[in-house]
Structure formats: structure tokens, C-alpha cells
Protein backbone atom coordinates (compact mmCIF):
# COMPACT_ATOMS: atom_id res chain seq x y z
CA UNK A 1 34.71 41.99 -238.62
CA UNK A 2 34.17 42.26 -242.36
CA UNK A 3 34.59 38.80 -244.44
CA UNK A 4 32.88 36.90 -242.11
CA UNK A 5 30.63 34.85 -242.51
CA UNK A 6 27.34 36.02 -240.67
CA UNK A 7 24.12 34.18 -240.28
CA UNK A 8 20.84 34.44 -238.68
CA UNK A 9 20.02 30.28 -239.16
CA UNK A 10 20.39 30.02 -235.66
CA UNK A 11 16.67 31.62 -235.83
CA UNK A 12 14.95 28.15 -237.01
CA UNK A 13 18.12 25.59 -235.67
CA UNK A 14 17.76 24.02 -232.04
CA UNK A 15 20.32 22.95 -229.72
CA UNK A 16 18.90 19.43 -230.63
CA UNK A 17 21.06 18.11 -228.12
CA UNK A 18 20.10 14.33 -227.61
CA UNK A 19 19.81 14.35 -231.43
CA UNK A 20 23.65 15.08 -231.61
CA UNK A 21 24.41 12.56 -228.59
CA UNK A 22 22.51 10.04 -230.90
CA UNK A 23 24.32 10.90 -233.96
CA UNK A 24 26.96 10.43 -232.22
CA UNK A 25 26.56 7.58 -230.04
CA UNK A 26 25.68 5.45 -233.70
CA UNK A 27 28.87 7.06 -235.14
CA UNK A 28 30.89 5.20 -232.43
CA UNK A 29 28.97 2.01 -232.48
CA UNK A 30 30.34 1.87 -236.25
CA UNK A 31 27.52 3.41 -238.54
CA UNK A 32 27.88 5.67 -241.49
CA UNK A 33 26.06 8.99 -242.31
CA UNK A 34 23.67 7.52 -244.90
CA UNK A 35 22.90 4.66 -242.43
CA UNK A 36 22.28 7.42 -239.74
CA UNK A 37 20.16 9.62 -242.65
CA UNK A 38 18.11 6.48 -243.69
CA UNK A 39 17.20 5.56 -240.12
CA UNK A 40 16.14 9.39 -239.54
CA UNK A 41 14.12 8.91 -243.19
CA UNK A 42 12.47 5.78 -242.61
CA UNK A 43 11.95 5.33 -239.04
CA UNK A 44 12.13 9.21 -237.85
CA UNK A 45 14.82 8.02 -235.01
CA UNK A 46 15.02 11.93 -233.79
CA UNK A 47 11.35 12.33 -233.19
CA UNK A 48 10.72 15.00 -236.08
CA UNK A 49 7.07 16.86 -236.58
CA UNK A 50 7.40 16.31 -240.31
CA UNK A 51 9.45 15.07 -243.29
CA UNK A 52 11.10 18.35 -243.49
CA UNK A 53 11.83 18.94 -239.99
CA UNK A 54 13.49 15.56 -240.37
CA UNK A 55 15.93 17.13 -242.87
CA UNK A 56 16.58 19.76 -241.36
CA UNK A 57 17.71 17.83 -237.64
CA UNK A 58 19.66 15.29 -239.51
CA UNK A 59 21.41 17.88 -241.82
CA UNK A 60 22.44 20.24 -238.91
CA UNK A 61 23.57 17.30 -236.63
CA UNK A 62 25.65 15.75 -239.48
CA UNK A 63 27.34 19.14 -240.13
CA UNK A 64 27.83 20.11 -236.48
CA UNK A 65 29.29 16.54 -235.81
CA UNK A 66 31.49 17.02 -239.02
CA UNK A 67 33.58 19.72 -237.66
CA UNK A 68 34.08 17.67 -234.65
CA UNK A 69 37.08 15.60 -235.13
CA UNK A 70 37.00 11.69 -234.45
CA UNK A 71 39.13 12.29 -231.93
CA UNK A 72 36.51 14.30 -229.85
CA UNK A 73 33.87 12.53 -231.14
CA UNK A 74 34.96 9.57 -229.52
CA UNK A 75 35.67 11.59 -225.91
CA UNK A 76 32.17 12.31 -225.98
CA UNK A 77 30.45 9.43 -224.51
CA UNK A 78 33.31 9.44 -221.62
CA UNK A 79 32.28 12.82 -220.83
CA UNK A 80 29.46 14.23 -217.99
CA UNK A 81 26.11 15.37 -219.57
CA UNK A 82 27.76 19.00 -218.87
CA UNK A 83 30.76 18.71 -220.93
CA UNK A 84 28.80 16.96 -223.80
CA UNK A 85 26.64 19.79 -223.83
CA UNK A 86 29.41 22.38 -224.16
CA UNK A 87 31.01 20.17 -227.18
CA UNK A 88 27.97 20.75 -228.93
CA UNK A 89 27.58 24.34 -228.16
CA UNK A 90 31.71 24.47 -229.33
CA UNK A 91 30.24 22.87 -232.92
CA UNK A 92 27.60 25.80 -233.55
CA UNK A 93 30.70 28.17 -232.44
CA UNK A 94 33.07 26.50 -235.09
CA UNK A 95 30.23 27.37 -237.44
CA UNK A 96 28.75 30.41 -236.75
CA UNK A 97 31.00 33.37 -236.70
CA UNK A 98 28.15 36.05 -235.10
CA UNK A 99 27.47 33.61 -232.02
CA UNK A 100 31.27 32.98 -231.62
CA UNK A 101 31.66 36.75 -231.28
CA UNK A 102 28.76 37.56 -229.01
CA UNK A 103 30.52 35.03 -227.08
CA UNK A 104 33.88 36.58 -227.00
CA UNK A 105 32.90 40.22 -227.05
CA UNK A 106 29.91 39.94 -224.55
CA UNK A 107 30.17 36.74 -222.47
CA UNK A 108 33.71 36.43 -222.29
CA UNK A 109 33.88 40.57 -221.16
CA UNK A 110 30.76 39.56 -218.64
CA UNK A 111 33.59 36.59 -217.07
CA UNK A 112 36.38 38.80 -216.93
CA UNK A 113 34.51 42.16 -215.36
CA UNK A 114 33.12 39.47 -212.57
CA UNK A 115 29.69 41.15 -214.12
CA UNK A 116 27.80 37.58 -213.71
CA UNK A 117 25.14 38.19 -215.29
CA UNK A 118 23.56 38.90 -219.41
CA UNK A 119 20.39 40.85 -219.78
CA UNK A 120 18.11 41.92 -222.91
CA UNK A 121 20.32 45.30 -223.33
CA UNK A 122 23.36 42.99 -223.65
CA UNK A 123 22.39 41.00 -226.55
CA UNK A 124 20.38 44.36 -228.27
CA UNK A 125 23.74 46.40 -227.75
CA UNK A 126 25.41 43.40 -229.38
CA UNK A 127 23.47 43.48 -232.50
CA UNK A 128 23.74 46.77 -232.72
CA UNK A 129 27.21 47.13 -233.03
CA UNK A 130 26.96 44.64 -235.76
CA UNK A 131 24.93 46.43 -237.57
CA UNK A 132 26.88 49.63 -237.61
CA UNK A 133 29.78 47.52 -239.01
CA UNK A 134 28.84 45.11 -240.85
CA UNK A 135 26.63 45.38 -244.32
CA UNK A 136 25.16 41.54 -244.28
CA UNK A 137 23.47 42.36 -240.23
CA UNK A 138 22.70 45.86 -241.26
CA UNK A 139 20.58 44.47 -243.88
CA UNK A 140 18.30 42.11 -241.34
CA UNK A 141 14.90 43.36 -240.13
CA UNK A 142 14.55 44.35 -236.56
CA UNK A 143 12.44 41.19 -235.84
CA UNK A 144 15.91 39.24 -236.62
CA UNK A 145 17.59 40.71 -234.27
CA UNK A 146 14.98 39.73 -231.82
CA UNK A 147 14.60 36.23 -232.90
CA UNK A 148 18.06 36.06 -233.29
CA UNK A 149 18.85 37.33 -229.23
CA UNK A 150 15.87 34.97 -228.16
CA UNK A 151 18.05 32.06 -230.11
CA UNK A 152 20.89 33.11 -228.11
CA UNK A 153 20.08 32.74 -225.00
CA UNK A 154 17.83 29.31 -225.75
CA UNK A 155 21.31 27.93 -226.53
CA UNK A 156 23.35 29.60 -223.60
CA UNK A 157 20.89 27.86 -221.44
CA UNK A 158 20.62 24.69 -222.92
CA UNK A 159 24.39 25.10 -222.84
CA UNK A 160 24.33 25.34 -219.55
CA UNK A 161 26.10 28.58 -219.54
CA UNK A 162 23.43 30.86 -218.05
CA UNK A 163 20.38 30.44 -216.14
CA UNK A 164 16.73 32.75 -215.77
CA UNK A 165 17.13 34.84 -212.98
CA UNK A 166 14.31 37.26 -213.01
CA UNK A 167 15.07 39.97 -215.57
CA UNK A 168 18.78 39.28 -215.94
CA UNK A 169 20.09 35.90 -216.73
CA UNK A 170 22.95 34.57 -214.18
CA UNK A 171 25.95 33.57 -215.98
CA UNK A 172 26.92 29.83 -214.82
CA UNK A 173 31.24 29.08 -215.47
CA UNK A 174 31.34 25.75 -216.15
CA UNK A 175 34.25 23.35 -215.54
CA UNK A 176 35.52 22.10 -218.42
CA UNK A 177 37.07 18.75 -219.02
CA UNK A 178 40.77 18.61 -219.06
CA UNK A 179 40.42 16.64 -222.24
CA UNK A 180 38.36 19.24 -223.92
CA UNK A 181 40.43 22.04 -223.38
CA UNK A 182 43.67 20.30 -224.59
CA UNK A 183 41.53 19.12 -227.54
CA UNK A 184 40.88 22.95 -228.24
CA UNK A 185 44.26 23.89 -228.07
CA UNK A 186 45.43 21.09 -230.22
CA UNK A 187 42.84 22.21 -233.31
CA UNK A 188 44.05 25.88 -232.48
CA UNK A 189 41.28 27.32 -230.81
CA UNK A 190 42.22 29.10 -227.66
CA UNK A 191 39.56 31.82 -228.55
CA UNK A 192 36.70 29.26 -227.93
CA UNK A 193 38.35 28.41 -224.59
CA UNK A 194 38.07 32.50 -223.66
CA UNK A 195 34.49 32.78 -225.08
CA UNK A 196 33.56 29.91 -222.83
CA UNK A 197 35.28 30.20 -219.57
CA UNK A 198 36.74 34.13 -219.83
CA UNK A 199 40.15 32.41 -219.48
CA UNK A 200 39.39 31.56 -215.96
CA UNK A 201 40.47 28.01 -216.52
């Protein structure tokens, strides 16, 4: 799809998921972002190797929890560990066109075929595609694609959404919360509920 916005950042980003819980969890207990970002500064609250790597955590938790409504923001801690974990795989989705798309054009076709499972010619045939249609992946080196399918999967299983199986990975539909998927409808975004559940729920 030409005018989106692709990216291969997913390369160096982690799920970082008890770093968004955190973020989170202070957000609700009444604390602003600079509090949050001089806590992560001064006392390194998410655990970070280095300065930088300190920057980078708090920076992509702030923006993933930014696109996250108060409204879900404050479902979160009411939620099982499952269901927080796909809120925070919906905020890389809300951001990240490519992933959104392997989602809906891989995944979701996975769910609907009753083909449970995703393997390394899945994610290459993927990438390839995009290349043949789209300048910006067309201009990545092969290694990115690589990196970038490797990223994939790291967040479909911390996700929850697949598990290792041998060569193929075992596709895992999840139940999501009631609350969640009227949230998703309310902001307009039944396409996340297919990429996620194939429209199975």
C-alpha cells in the first residue's frame, strides 16, 4: 500500500512489556510523563544497560502508551496478564503500518484457512511482496528483512499469539476481553480485531 508509513524500528525495539505495565501502572497512580522520564533518568526504574538504552525504553513506552486512550489505559490493570499483553501488541499495531499488515495479510489469512500455524517462508514471502510494491522496503538490505522477520515473531510470541513448535510456529487464538474489543470498535478499528483473532470472535 503506497503512502504508508513503513519502518524497520521494530529491528532494535522490544516488546518491553513490564516496562509498559509500569508506565502504566504510575500513569494511573497519578504521575506525569516527565515524572515517569526523570525516575527512568535518575534511578533507571526499567532496568536499562546504559543511558541510551534508557532513552530509548522510556521514549517507545511513552509513545506506545500515547496512542492508547485513558480510557484503555485505565482497563489495563483490570485485565489478565494475556489481555494486557495483546493491548500492548495493539499499540505497536496502531504504529507500525508493515506489522499491522503482516498481521492482516498473513496471520489473519493463517486464522481464517484453519492453517494454524506461521513458518520462516511465511514471513520471507511477506517481505517479499513488499518489496515488489513498495519503494521504501525495496530499498532495505536483505539482512533487514531477516532481522525484521526474527522481530516479528519475538513479538507474536511475547504476544502470546504463537508458540515454537519445531520448525513451524503454532498459532495460539487468544480470547479477547469483551472490553477490549468494544474499545476497538469504539476508536474505529475493526481491522485490528481481524488481524488478531481472524474475526473468529
Amino acid at each position: 500500500m503506497d503512502g504508508k508509513n513503513y519502518s524497520a524500528s521494530l529491528v532494535s525495539k522490544r516488546f518491553w512489556f513490564y516496562e509498559t505495565k509500569q508506565y502504566i501502572e504510575m500513569l494511573n497512580d497519578g504521575m506525569t510523563s516527565d515524572e515517569i522520564q526523570r525516575l527512568s533518568e535518575n534511578e533507571n526504574i526499567f532496568g536499562a544497560a546504559s543511558n541510551s538504552r534508557a532513552k530509548e525504553i522510556f521514549n517507545t513506552v511513552r509513545r506506545r502508551v500515547n496512542i492508547l486512550d485513558e480510557e484503555i489505559q485505565a482497563i489495563f490493570p483490570k485485565l489478565n496478564i494475556d489481555n494486557q499483553k495483546i493491548i500492548i501488541f495493539i499499540s505497536v499495531l496502531l504504529l507500525n503500518d508493515l506489522i499491522l499488515e503482516f498481521m492482516l495479510e498473513v496471520y489473519q489469512v493463517q486464522l481464517q484457512k484453519g492453517q494454524m500455524q506461521l513458518t520462516v517462508t511465511d514471513y520471507k514471502a511477506f517481505f517479499s511482496e513488499k518489496q515488489r510494491t513498495n519503494e521504501t522496503v525495496a530499498s532495505w538490505k536483505p539482512y533487514t528483512y531477516n532481522r525484521l522477520g526474527s522481530a516479528y515473531k519475538k513479538y507474536l510470541l511475547e504476544a502470546g499469539l504463537i508458540r515454537e513448535d519445531g520448525e513451524a510456529d503454532l498459532m495460539t487464538l487468544k480470547v479477547i476481553d469483551p472490553k477490549v474489543l468494544q474499545w476497538l470498535r469504539v476508536i474505529g478499528r475493526p481491522d485490528i480485531i481481524r488481524a488478531i483473532t481472524g474475526g473468529l470472535q
